[in-house]
Protein backbone atom coordinates (compact mmCIF):
# COMPACT_ATOMS: atom_id res chain seq x y z
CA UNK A 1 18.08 9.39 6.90
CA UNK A 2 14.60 10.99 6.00
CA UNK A 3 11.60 9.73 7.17
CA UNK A 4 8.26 10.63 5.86
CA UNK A 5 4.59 10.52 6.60
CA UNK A 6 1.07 11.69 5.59
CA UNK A 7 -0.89 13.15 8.65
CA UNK A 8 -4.63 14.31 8.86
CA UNK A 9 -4.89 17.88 10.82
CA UNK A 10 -8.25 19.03 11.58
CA UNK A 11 -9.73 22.21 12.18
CA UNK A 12 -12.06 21.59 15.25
CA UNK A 13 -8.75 19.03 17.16
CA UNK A 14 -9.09 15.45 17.32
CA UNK A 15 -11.80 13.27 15.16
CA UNK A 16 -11.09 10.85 18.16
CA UNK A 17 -12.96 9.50 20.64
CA UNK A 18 -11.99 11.77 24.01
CA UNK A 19 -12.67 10.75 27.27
CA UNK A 20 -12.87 12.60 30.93
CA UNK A 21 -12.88 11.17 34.63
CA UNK A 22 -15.86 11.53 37.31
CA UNK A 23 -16.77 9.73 39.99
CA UNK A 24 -20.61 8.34 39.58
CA UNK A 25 -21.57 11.16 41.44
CA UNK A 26 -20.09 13.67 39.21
CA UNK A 27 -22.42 16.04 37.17
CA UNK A 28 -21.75 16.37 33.97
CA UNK A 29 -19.98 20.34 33.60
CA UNK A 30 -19.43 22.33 30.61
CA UNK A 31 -15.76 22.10 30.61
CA UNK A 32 -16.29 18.00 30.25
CA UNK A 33 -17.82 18.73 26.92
CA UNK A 34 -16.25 19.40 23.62
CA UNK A 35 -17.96 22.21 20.93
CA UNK A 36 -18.67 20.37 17.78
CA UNK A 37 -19.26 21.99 13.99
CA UNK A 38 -21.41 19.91 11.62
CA UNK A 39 -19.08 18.26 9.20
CA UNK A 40 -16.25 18.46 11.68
CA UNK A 41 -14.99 22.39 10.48
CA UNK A 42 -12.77 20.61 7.64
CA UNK A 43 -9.57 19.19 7.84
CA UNK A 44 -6.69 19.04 5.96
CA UNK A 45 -4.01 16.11 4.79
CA UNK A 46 0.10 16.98 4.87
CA UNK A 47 2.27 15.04 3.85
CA UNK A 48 6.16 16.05 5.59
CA UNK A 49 9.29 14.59 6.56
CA UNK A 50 12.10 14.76 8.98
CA UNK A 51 15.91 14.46 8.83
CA UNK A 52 18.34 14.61 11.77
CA UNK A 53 19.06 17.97 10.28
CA UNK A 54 15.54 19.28 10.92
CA UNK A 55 12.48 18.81 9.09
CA UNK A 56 11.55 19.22 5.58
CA UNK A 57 9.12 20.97 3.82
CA UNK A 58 5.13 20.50 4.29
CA UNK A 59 2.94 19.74 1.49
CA UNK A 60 -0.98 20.44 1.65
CA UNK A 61 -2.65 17.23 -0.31
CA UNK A 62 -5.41 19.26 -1.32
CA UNK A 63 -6.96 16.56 -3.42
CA UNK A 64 -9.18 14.61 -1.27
CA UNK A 65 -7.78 11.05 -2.05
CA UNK A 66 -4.14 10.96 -2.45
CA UNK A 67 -2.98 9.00 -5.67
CA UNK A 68 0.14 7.62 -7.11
CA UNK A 69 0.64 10.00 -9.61
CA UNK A 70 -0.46 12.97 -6.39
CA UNK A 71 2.35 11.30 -4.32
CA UNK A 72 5.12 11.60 -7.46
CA UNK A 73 4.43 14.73 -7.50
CA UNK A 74 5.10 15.24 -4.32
CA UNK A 75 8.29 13.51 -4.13
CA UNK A 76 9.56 15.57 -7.26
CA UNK A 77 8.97 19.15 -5.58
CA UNK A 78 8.65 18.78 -1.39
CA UNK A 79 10.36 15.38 -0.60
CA UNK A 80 13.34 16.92 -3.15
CA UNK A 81 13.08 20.94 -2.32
CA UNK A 82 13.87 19.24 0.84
CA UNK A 83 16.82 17.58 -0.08
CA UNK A 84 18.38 20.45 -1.76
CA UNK A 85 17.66 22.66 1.20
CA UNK A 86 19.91 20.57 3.59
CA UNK A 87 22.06 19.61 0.65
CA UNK A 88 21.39 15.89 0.82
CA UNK A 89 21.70 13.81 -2.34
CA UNK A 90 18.94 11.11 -3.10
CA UNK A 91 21.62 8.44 -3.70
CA UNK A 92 23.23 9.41 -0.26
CA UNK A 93 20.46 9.03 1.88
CA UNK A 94 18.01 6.32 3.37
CA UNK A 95 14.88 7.28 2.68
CA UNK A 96 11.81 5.76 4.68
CA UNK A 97 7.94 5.85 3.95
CA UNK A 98 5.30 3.40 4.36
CA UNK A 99 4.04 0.79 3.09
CA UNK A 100 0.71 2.57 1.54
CA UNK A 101 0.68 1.16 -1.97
CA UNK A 102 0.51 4.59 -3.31
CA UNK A 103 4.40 4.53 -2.05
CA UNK A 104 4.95 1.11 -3.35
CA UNK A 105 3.58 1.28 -7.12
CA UNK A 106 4.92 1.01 -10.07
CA UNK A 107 5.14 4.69 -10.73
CA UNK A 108 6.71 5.08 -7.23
CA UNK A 109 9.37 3.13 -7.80
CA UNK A 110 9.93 4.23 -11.05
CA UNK A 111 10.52 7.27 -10.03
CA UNK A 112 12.81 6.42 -7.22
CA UNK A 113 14.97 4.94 -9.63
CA UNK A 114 14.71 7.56 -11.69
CA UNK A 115 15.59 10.21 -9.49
CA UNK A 116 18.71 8.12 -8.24
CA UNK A 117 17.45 7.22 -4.99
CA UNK A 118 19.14 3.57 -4.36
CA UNK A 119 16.41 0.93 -3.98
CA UNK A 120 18.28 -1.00 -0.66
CA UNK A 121 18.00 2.90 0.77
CA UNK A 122 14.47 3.44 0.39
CA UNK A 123 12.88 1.63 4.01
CA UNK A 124 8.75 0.79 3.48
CA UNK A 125 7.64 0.58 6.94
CA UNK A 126 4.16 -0.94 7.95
CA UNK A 127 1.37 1.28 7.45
CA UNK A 128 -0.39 2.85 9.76
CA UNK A 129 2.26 2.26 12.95
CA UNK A 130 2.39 5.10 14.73
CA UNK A 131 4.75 3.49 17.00
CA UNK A 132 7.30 3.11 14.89
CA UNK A 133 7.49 6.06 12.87
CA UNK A 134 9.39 8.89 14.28
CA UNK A 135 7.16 11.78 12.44
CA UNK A 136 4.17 10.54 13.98
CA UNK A 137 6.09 12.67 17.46
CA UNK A 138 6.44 15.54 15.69
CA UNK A 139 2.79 15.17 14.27
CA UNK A 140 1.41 15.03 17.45
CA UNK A 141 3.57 17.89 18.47
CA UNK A 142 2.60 19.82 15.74
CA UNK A 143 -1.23 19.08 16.56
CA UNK A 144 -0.53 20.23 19.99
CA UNK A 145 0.69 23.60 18.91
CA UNK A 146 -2.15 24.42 16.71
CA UNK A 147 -4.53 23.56 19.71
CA UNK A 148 -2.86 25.99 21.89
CA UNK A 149 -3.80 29.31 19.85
CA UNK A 150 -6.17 31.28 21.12
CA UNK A 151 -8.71 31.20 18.31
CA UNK A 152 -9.86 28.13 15.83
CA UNK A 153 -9.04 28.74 12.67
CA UNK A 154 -11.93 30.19 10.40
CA UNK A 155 -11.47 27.52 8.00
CA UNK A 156 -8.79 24.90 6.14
CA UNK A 157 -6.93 27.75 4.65
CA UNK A 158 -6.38 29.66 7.85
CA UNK A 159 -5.20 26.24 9.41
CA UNK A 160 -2.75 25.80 6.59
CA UNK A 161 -1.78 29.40 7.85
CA UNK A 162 -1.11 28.39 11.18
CA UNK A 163 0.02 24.95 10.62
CA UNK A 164 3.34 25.96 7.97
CA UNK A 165 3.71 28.40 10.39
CA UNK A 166 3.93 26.01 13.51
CA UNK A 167 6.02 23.47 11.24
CA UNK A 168 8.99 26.08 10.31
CA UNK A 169 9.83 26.42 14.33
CA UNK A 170 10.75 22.76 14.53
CA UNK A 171 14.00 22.54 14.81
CA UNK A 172 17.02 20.03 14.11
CA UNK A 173 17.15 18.83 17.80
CA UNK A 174 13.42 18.25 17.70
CA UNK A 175 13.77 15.76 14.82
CA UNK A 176 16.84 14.10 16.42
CA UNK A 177 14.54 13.60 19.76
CA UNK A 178 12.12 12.15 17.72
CA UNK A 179 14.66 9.80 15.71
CA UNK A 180 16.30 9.01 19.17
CA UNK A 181 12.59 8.29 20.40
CA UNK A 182 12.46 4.95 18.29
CA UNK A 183 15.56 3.21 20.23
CA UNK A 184 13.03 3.78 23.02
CA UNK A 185 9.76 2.21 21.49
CA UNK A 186 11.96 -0.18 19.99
CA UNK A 187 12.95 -1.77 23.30
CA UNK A 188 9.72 -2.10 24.44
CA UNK A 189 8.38 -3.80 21.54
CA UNK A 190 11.23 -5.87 20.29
């Protein structure tokens, strides 16, 4: 199995609300506060997978709106440089993304059926449900790591840097944990 999602990594963290705890009391202290760039530092979009094998490659959308024709192309060189590295075969494999309709299209499928990949294989999962989507655990772990360094990065290349760095330490039993996870959330929900 190979699941697959798009992610949005900034440079300055979260582009979330964040909250902190005081009692009404409570003055308001410099660690409670967040430093902010104008224009938010930049970000960047990636676009990875997972298997139970370990992750697959990363792929930096550089474009700033991700089309059908951007997401082909992505599927011809990561989602398959990724296949070949753990020696998977597209007809072989269940292959999940979701249900953006840049997955979905006509070219999408095409090439899908094109490259072999069987069509009762290929899972499209809701879009945007976190919950159910294994990557979105190795996302946030992956998010977590590039907050720890020391030093922001300078800019959206230098977070590149740091993030394919970060992403090649992942390892297989990270991606089963986070496959495993969904029996979990899956209980709860169902």
């Amino acid at each position: 199995m190979v699941l697959s999602d798009e992610t949005k990594v900034n440079v300055y963290g979260s582009d979330g609300c964040k909250y902190f705890w005081s009692r009404p009391d409570d003055k308001l202290q410099p660690h409670h506060l967040d430093l902010t760039v104008k224009g938010g530092g930049g970000s960047i979009m990636v676009w990875g997978c997972i298997t139970y094998d370990g992750p697959g490659y990363a792929y930096w959308i550089s474009e700033g709106t991700m089309k059908a024709s951007d997401y082909v192309g992505i599927l011809g060189t990561t989602l398959m440089g990724s296949l070949e590295y753990y020696g998977y075969h597209p007809q072989d494999i269940y292959f999940q993304q979701d249900n953006d309709p840049k997955h979905t299209s006509n070219l999408a499928r095409q090439w899908f059926k094109d490259n072999n990949f069987k069509c009762d294989h290929t899972f499209n999962w809701p879009s945007q449900s976190p919950d159910l989507n294994p990557i979105e655990h190795i996302w946030h772990h992956l998010k977590l790591k590039l907050s720890a360094y020391d030093t922001r990065a300078k800019g959206v290349h230098e977070l590149w840097n740091h993030l394919e760095k970060e992403w090649s330490t992942f390892t297989a039993e990270d991606s089963v944990n986070a496959l495993q996870n969904i029996n979990k959330v899956k209980s709860k929900i169902v």
